[in-house]
N, C-alpha and C. Protein backbone atom coordinates (compact mmCIF):
# COMPACT_ATOMS: atom_id res chain seq x y z
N UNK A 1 29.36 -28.64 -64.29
CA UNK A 1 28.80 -29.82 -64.91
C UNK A 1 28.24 -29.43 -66.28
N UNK A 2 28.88 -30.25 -67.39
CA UNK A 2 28.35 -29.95 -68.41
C UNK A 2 26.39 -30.10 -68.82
N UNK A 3 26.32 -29.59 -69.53
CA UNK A 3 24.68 -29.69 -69.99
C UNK A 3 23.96 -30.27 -70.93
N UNK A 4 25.39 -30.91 -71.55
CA UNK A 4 25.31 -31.69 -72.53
C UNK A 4 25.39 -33.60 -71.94
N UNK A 5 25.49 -33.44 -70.64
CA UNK A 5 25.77 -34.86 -69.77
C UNK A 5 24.66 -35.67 -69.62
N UNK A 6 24.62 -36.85 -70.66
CA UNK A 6 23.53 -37.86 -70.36
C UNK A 6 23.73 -38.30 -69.14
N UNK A 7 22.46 -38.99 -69.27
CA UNK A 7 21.98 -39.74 -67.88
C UNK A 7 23.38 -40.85 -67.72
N UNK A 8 23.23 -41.26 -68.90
CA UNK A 8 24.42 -42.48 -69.01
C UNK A 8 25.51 -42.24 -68.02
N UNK A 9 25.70 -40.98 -68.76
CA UNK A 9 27.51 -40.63 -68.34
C UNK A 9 27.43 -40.14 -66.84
N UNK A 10 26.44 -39.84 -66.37
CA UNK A 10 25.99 -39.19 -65.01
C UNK A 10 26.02 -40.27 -64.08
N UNK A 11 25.46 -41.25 -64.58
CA UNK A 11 25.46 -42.88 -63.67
C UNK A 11 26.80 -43.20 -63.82
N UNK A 12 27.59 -43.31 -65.04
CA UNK A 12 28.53 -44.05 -64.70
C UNK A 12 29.35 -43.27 -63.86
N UNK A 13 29.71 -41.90 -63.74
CA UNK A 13 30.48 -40.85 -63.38
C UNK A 13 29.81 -41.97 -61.84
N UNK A 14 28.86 -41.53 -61.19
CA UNK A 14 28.19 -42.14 -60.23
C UNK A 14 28.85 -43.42 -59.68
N UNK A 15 29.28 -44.63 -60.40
CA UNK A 15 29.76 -45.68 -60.39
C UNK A 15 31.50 -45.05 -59.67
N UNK A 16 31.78 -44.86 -61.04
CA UNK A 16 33.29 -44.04 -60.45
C UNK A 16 33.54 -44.07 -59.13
N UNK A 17 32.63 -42.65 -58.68
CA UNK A 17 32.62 -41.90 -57.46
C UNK A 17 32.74 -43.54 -56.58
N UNK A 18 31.57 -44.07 -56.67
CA UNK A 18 31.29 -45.23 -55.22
C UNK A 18 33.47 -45.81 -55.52
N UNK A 19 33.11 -46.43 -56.51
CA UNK A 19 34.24 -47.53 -56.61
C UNK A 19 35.32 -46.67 -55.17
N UNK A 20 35.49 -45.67 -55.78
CA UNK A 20 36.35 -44.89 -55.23
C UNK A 20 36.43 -44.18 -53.88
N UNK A 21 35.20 -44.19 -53.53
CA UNK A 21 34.61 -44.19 -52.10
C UNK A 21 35.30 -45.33 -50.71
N UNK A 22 34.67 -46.59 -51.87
CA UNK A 22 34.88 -47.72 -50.92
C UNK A 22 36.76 -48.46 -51.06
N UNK A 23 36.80 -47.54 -51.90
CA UNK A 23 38.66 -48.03 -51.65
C UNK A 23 39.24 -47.58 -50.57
N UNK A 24 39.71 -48.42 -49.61
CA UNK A 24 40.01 -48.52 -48.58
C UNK A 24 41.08 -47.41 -47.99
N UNK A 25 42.38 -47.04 -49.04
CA UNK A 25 43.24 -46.07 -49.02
C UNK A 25 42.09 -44.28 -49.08
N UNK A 26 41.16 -44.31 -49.67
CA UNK A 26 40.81 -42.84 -49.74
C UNK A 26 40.87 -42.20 -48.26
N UNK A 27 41.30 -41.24 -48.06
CA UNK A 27 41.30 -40.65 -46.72
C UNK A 27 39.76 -39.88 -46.54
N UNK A 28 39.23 -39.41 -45.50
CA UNK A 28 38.03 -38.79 -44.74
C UNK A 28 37.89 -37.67 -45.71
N UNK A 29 38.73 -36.56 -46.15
CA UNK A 29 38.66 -35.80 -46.58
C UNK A 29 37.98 -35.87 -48.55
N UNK A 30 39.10 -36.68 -48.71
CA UNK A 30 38.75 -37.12 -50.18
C UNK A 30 36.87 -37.56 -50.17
N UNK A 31 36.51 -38.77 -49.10
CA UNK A 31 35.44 -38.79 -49.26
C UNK A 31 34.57 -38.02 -49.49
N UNK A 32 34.82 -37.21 -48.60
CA UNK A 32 33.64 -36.11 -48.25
C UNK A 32 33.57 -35.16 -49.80
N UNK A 33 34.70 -35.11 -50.69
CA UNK A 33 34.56 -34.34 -51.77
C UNK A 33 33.75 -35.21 -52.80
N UNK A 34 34.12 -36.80 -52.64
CA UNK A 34 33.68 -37.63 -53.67
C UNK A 34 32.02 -37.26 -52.87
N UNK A 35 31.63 -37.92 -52.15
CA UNK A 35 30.05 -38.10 -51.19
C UNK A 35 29.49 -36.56 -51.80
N UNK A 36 29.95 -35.18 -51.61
CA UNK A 36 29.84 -34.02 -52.41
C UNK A 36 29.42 -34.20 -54.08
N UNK A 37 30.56 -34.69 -54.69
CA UNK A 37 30.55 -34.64 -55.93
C UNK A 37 29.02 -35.59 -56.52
N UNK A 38 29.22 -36.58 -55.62
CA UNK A 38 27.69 -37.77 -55.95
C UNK A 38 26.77 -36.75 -55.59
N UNK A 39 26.46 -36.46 -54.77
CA UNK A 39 25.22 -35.82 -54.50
C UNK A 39 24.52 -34.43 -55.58
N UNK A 40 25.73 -33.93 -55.80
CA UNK A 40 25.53 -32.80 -57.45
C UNK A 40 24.96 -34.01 -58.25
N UNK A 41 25.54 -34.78 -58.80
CA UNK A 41 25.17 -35.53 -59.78
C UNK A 41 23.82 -36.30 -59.37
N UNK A 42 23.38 -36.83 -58.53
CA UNK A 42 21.98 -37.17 -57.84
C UNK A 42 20.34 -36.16 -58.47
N UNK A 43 21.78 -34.95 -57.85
CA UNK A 43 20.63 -34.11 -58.46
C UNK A 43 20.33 -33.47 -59.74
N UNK A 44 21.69 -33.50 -60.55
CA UNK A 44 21.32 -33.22 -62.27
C UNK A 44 20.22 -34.81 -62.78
N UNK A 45 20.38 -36.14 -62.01
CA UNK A 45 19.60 -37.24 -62.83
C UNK A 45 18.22 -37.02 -62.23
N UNK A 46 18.25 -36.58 -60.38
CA UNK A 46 16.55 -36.24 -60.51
C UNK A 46 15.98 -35.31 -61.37
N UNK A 47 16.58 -34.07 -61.43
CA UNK A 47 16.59 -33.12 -62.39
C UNK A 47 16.10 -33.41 -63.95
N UNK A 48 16.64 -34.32 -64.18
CA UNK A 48 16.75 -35.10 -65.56
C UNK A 48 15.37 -36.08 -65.68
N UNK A 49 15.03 -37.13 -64.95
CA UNK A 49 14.16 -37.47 -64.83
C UNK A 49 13.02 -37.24 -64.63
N UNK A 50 12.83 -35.71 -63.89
CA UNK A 50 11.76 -35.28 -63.58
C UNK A 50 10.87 -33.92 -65.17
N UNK A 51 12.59 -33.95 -65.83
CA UNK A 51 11.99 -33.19 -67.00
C UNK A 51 11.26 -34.61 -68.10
N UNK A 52 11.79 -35.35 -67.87
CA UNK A 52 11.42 -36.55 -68.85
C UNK A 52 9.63 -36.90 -68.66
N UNK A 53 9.46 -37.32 -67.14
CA UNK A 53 8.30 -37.28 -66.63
C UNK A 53 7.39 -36.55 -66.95
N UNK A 54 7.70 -34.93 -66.60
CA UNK A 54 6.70 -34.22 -67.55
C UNK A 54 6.40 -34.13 -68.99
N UNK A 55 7.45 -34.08 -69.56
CA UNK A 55 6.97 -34.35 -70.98
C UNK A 55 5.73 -35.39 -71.41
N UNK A 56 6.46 -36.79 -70.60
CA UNK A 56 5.43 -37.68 -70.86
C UNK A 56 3.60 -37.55 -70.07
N UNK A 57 4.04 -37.24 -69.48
CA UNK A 57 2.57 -36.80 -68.30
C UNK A 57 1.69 -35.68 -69.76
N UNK A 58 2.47 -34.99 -70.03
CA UNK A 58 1.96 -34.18 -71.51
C UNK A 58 1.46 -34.56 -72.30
N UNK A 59 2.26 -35.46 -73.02
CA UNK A 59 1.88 -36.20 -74.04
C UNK A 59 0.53 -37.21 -73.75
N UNK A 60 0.50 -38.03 -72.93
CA UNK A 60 -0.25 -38.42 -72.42
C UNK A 60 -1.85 -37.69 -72.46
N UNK A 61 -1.25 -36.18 -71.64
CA UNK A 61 -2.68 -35.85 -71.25
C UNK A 61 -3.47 -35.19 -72.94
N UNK A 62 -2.61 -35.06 -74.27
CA UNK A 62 -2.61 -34.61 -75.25
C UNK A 62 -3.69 -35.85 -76.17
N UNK A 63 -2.97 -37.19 -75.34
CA UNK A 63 -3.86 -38.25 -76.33
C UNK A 63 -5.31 -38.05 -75.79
């Protein structure tokens, strides 16, 4: 996963994955790589969010 991957592109990647989940043709196997692949990405946006949070919690405690 790149490191350069906004939140943006992380959600929509996210979107992708479901669409593609719930298509009826994906077989058990495929899921389980897509359900895999979401869950990496879950965790680069908590990841992401939780650096954002601190910053602001910072700034904050700075005013």
């Amino acid at each position: 996963m790149a490191k350069s991957k906004t939140l943006e592109t992380a959600f929509e990647e996210l979107d992708d994955l479901i669409e593609q989940m719930e298509y009826k043709e994906t077989s058990l196997e495929e899921s389980f790589k897509l359900y895999t692949a979401g869950m990496k990405l879950i965790k680069y946006c908590n990841d992401s969010l939780d650096k954002v949070e601190k910053k602001l919690i910072e700034i904050n405690e700075e005013e």
